[in-house]
Protein backbone atom coordinates (compact mmCIF):
# COMPACT_ATOMS: atom_id res chain seq x y z
CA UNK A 1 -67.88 63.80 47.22
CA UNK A 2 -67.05 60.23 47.92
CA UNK A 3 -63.16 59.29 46.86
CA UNK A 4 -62.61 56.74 43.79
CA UNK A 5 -62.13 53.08 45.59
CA UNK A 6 -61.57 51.12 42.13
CA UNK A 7 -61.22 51.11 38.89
CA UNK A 8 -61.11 47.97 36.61
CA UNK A 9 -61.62 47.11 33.17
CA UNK A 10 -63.73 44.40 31.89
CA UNK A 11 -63.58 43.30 28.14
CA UNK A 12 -66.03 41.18 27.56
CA UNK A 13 -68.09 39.34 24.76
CA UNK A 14 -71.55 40.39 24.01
CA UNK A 15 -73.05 39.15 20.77
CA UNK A 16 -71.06 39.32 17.75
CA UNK A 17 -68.42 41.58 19.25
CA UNK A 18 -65.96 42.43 22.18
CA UNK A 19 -67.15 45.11 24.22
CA UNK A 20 -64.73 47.07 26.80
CA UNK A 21 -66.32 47.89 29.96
CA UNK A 22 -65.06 49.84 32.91
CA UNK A 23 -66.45 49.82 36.61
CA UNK A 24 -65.54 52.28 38.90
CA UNK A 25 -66.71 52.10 42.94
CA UNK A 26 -66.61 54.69 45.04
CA UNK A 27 -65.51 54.22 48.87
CA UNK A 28 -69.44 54.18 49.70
CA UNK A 29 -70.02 51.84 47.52
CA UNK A 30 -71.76 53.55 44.59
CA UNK A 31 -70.88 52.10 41.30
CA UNK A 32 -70.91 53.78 38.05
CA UNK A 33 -70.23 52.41 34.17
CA UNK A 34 -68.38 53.46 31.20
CA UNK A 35 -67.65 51.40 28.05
CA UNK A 36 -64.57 52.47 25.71
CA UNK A 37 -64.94 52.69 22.01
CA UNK A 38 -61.97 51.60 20.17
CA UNK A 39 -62.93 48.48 18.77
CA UNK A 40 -60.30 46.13 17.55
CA UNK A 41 -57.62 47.74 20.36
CA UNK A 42 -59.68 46.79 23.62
CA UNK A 43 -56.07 45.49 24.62
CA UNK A 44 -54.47 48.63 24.61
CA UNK A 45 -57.41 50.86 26.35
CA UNK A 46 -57.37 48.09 28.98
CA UNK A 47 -53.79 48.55 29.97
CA UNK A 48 -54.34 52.55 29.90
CA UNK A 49 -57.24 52.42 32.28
CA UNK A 50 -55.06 50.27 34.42
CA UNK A 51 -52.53 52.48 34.28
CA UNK A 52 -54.69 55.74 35.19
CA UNK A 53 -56.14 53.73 37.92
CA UNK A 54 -52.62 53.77 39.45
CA UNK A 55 -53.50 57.66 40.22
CA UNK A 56 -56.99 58.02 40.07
CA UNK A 57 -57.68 55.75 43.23
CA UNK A 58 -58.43 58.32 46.16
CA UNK A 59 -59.29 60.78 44.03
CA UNK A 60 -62.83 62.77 44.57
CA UNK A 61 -65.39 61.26 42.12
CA UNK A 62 -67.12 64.17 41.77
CA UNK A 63 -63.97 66.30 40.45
CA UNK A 64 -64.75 65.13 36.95
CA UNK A 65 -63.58 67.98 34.87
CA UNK A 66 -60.24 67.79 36.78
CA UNK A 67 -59.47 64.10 36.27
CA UNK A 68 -60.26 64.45 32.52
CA UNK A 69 -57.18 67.07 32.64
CA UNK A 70 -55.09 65.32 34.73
CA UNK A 71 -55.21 61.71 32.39
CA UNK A 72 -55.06 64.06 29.07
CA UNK A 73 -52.16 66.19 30.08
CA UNK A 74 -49.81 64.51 32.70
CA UNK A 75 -47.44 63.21 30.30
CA UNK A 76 -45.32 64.56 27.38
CA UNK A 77 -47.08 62.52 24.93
CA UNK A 78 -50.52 63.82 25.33
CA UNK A 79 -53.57 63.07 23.54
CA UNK A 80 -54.51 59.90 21.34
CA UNK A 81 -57.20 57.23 20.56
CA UNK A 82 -55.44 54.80 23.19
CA UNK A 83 -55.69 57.41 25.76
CA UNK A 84 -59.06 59.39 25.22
CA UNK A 85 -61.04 55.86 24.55
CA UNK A 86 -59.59 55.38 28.34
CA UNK A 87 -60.84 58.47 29.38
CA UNK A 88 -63.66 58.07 28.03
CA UNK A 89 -64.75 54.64 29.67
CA UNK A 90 -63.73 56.63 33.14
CA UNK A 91 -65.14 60.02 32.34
CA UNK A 92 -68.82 57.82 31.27
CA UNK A 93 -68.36 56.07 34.80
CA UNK A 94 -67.90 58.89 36.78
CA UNK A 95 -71.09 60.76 35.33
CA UNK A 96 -72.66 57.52 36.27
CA UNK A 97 -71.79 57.54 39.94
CA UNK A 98 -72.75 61.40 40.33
CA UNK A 99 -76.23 60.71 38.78
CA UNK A 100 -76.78 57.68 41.22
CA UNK A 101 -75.15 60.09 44.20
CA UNK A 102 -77.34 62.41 43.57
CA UNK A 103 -80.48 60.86 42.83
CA UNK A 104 -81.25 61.96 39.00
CA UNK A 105 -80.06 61.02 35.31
CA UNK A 106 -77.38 61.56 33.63
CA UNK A 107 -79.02 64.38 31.13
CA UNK A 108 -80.06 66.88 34.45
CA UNK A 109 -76.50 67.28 35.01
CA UNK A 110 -75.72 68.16 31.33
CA UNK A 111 -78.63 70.97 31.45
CA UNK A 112 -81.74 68.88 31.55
CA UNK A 113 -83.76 66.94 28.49
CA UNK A 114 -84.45 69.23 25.52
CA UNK A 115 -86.17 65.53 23.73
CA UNK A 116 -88.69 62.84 25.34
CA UNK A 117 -87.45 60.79 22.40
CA UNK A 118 -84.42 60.24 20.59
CA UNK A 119 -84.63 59.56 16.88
CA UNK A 120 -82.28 56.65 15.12
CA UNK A 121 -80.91 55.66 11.92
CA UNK A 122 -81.15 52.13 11.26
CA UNK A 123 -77.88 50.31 8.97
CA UNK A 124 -79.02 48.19 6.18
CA UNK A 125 -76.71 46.00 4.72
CA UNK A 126 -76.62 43.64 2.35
CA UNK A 127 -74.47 41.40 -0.73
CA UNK A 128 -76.66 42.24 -3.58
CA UNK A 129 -79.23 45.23 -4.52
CA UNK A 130 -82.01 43.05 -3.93
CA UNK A 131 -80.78 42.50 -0.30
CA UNK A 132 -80.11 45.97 0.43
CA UNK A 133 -83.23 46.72 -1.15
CA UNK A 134 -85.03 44.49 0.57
CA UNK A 135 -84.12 45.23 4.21
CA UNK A 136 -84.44 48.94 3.35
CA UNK A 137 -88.56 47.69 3.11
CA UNK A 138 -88.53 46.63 5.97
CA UNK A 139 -87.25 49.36 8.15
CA UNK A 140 -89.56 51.83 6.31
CA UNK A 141 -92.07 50.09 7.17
CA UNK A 142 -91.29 49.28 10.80
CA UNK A 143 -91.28 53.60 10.46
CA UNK A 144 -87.77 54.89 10.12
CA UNK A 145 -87.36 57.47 7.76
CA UNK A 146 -83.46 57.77 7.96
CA UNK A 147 -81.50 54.63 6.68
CA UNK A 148 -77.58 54.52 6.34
CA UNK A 149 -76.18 51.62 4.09
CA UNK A 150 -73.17 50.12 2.61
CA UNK A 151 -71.56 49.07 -0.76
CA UNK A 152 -72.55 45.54 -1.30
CA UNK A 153 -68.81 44.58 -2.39
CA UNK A 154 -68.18 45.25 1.44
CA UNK A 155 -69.42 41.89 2.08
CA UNK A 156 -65.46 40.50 0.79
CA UNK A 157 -63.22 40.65 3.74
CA UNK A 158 -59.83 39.58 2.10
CA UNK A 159 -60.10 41.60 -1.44
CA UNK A 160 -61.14 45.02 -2.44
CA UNK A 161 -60.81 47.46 -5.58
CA UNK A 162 -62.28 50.28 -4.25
CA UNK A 163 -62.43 51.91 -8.47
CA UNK A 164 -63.73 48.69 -9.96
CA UNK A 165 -66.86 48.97 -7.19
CA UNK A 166 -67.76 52.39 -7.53
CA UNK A 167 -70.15 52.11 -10.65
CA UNK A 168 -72.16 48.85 -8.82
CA UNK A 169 -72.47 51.24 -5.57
CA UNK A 170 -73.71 54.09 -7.51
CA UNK A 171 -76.35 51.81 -9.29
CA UNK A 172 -77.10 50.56 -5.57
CA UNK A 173 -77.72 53.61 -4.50
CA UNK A 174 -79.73 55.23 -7.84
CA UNK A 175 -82.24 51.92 -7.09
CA UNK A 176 -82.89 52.99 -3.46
CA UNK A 177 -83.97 56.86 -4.20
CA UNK A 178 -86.16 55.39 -7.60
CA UNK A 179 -87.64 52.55 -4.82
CA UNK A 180 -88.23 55.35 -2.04
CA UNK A 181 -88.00 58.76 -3.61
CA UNK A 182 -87.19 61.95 -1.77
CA UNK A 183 -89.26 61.58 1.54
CA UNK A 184 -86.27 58.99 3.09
CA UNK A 185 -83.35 60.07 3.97
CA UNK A 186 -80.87 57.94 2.52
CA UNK A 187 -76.72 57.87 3.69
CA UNK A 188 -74.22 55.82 2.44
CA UNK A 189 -70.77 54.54 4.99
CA UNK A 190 -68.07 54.44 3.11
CA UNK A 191 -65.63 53.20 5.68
CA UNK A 192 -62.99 55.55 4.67
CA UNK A 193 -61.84 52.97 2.09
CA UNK A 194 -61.88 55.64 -0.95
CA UNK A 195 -59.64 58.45 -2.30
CA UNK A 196 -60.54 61.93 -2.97
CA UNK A 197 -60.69 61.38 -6.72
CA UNK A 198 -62.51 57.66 -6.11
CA UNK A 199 -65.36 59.86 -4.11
CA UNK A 200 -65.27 62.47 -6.93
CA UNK A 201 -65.91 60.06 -9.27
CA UNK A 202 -68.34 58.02 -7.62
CA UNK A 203 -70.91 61.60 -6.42
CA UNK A 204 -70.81 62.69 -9.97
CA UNK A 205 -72.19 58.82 -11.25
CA UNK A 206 -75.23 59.52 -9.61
CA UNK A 207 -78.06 62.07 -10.51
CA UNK A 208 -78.81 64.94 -7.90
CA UNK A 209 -80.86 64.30 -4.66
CA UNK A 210 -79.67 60.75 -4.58
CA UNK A 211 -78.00 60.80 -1.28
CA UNK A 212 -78.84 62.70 1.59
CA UNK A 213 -75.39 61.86 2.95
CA UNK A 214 -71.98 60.10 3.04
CA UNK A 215 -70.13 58.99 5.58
CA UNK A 216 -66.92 58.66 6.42
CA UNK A 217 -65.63 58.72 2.70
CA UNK A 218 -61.79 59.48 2.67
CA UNK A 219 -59.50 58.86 5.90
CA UNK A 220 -59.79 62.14 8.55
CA UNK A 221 -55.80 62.37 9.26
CA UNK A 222 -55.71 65.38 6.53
CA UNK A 223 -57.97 67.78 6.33
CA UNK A 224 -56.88 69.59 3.57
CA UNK A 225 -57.63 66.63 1.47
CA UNK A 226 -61.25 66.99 2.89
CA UNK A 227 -61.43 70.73 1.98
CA UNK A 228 -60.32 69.59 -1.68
CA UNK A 229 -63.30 67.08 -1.74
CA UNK A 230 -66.10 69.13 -0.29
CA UNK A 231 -65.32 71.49 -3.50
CA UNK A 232 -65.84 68.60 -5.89
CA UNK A 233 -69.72 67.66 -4.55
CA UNK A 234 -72.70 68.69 -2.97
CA UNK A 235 -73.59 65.69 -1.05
CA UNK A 236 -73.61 66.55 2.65
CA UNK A 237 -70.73 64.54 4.64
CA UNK A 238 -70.79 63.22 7.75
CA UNK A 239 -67.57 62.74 9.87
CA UNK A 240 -66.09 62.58 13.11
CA UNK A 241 -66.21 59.15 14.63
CA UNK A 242 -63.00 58.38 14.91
CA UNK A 243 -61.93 62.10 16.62
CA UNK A 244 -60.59 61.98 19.90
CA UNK A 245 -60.33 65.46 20.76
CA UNK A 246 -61.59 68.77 19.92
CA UNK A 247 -58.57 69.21 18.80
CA UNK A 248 -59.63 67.24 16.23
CA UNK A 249 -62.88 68.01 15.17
CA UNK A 250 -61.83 71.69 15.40
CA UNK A 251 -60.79 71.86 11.37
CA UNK A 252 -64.33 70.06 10.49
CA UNK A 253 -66.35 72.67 12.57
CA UNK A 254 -64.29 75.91 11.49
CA UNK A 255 -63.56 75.40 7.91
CA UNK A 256 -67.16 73.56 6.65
CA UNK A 257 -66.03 70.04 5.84
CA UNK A 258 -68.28 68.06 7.51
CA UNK A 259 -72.00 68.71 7.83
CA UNK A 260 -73.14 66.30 10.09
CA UNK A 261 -70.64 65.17 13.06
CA UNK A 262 -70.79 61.86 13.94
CA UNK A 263 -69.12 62.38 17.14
CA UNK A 264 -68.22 59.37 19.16
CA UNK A 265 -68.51 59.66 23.29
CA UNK A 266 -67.18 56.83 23.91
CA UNK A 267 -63.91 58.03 21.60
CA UNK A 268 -63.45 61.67 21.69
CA UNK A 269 -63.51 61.52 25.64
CA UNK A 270 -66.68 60.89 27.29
CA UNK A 271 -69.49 63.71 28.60
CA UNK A 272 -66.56 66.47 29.35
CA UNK A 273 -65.64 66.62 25.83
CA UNK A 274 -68.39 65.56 23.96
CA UNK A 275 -70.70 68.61 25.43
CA UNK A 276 -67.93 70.77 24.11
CA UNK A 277 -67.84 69.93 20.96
CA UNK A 278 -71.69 69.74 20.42
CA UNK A 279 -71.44 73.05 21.29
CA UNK A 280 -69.38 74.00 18.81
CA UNK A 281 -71.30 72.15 16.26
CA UNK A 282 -74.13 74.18 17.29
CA UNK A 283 -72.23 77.30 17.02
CA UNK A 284 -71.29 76.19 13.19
CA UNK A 285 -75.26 75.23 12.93
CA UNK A 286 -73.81 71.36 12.10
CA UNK A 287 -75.96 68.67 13.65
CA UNK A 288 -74.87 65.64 15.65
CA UNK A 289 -75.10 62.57 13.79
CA UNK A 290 -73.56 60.37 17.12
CA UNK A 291 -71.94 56.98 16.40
CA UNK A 292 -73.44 54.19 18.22
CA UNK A 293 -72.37 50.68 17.28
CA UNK A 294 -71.46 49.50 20.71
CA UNK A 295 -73.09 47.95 23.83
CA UNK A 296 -76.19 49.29 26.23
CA UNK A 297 -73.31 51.20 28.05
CA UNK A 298 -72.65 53.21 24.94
CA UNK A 299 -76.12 53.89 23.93
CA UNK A 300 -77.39 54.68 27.74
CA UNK A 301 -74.55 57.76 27.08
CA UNK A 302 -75.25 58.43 23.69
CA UNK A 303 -78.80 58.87 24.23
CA UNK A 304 -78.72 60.98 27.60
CA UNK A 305 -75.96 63.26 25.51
CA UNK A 306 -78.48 63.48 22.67
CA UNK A 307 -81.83 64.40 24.85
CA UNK A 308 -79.08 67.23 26.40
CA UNK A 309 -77.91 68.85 23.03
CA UNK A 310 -80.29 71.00 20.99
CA UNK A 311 -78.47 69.95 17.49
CA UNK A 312 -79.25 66.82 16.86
CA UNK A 313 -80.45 64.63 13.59
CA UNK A 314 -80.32 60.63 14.30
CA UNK A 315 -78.59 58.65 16.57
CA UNK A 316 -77.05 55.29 15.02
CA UNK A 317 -78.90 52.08 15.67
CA UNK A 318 -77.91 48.61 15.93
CA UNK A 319 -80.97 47.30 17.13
CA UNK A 320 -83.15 47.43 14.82
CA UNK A 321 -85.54 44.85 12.82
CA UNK A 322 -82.84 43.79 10.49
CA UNK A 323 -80.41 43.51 13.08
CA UNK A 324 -81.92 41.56 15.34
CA UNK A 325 -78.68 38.70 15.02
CA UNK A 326 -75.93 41.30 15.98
CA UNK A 327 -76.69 40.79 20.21
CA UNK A 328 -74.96 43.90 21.04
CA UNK A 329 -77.39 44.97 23.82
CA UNK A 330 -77.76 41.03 25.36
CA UNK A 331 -80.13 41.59 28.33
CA UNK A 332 -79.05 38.89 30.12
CA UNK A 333 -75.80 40.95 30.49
CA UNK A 334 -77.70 43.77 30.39
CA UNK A 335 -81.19 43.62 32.36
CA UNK A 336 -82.39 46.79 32.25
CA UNK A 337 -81.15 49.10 29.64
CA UNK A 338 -82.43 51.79 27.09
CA UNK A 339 -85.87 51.05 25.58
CA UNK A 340 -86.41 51.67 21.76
CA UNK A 341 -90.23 52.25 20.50
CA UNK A 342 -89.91 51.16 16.77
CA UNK A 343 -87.48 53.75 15.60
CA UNK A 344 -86.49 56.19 18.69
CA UNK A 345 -84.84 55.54 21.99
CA UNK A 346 -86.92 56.82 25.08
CA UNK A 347 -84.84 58.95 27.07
CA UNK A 348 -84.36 57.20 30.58
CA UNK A 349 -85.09 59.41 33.92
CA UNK A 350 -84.09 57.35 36.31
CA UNK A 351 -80.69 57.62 38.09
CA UNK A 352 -77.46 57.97 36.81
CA UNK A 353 -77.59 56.20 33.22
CA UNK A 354 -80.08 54.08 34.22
CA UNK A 355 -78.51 50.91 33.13
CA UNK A 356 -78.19 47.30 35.03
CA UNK A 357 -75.13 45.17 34.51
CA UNK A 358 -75.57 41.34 35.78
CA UNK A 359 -71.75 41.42 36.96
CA UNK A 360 -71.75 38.18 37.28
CA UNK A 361 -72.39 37.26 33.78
CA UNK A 362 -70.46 39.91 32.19
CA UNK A 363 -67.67 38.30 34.20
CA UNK A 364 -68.15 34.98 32.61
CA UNK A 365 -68.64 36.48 28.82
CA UNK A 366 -65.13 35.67 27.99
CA UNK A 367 -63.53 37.67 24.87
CA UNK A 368 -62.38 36.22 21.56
CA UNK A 369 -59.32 37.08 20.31
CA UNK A 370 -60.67 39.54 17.34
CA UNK A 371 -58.70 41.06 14.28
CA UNK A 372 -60.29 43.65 12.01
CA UNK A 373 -59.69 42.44 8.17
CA UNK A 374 -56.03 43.31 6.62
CA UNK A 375 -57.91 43.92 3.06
CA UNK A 376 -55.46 44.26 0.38
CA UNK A 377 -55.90 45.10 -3.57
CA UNK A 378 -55.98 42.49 -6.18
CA UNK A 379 -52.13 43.56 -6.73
CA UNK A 380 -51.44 42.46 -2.92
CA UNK A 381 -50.92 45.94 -2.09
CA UNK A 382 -52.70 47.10 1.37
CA UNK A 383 -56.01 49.09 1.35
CA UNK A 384 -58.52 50.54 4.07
CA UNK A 385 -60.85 48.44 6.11
């Protein structure tokens, strides 16, 4: 295989949001892609993949599996968000070029397509029941039967009580099964804003068969406090975008606590990781759920992972009807990306991921400075965002 000649990170602006690109050329001249996930802290990721580019140039591009070891393990400190959304950009990239090098997608070298189509979710979001309700008709009807939303309260981005909003969510919620009854399947994102006694409360305001899931729903640094929860409700969770190992997910797969992962490729470390742990999933019969709010970079990987994996339930959407305003997949950056028919993606066979980047205009995005919201309580004291 042809040595690594570059490797350079672009963080750009695409739509609403920063996206973090990297581009990687081989000495022929073959280029691949891979975008980094951890939004808010492009800054940091930048600097890493800088940094592994330091010892990556020269390197075969083909050894993929070893360069994932080598920028995990060569240092003391090993491990991280900072570090794995870096290897994941590279580790994306690299998959890329190989595909291109040798003439098929991304999904052959993974084991082939088990899917012609992928199936999404599609967010709904609104600042009142009627809204939510409201946009919820309109994705049904453009034929997704999956819809994830969020609390309506979310729409403050200074002040939040999580307590004083669970009883408005729960009515939210109770007003989408009564408007849709059982044939949708109906999640709620959380946002890991709640505790486990908030969550307690909140499942047991609502009748049975109201949700089909929640998401994210307490922070994922213990999960001991997860294992407490899952004993307190029946509502299926689903978890895991913010793993960057499978180090991580390993407690969520072994001990039950999540039933749908929403694993992350562009987090927990690109193709070399996330194949592992969807095999693990499988092994635990847990479904992938992936997370996929980024660019056409993202999505190209998301979606040739998910035609790959037999365990899979919906991919995340932000392209849909109701989301039309986001801009995340701009094709003037983007000219030829993944193609959606109404609610599923259809899984690309052409080279490599089987995306085109107009370099020159991704050059000439230029980023805005972006902070996520500090939220704090009415009492000043700091909460989750």
């Amino acid at each position: 295989m042809t040595k690594i000649a570059s490797i350079e990170p672009l963080m750009v602006r695409v739509g609403k949001r920063n996206q973090l690109l990297v581009k990687v050329v081989t000495e022929d001249g073959i280029v691949g892609w891979g975008e980094s996930g951890m939004s808010g802290r492009e800054g940091a990721v930048s600097a890493t993949i800088t940094h592994f580019a330091d010892f990556l140039i020269g390197q075969d591009s083909g050894k993929i599996g070893r360069i994932w070891q080598e920028c995990y393990r060569s240092q003391y400190f090993e491990g991280g968000r900072v570090l794995t959304a870096a290897i994941s950009a590279i580790d994306i990239a690299l998959y890329d070029i190989l595909g291109k090098r040798l003439g098929v997608p991304v999904h052959q070298l993974l084991g082939g397509k088990q899917r012609d189509v992928v199936p999404s979710f599609a967010s709904c979001m609104g600042n009142s029941k009627d809204e939510i309700l409201g946009k919820a008709e309109i994705l049904v009807k453009a034929g997704w039967d999956c819809i994830r939303t969020y609390p309506s309260s979310f729409g403050d981005d200074t002040t939040y009580d999580p307590r004083a909003t669970l009883a408005g969510t729960a009515d939210e919620m109770i007003a989408l099964r009564k408007a849709f009854g059982q044939s949708l399947c109906i999640g709620i994102d959380l946002h890991h804003r709640f505790t486990v006694a908030e969550i307690a409360n909140f499942c047991a305001m609502m009748p049975a068969g109201t949700l089909d899931f929640i998401e994210e729903p307490i922070r994922c640094e213990s999960p001991d406090a997860y294992k407490t929860l899952r004993g307190m409700t029946t509502i299926p969770f689903a978890v895991g975008e913010e793993f960057a190992s499978k180090w991580q997910a390993a407690p969520y797969l072994e001990q039950g606590l999540t039933q749908y992962l929403r694993l992350d490729i562009c987090n927990i470390g690109g193709f070399t990781e996330a194949m592992k742990v969807a095999g693990w999933s499988e092994r635990h019969y847990i479904d992938l759920m992936p997370h996929n709010p980024l660019g056409p970079v993202c999505t190209a990987a998301t979606i040739h992972m998910s035609a790959a994996v037999p365990n899979l339930s919906w991919v995340e959407t932000r392209q849909s009807v109701v989301e039309t305003d986001l801009g995340f997949h701009d094709p003037a950056l983007f000219p030829v990306q993944v193609e959606m028919d109404g609610p599923v993606y259809i899984v690309s066979d052409a080279p490599g991921l089987g995306i085109e980047v107009n370099e020159d205009a991704i050059r000439a995005a230029t980023p805005t400075h972006i902070e996520c919201p500090h939220l704090q309580r009415p009492d000043g004291s700091v909460t989750n965002w």
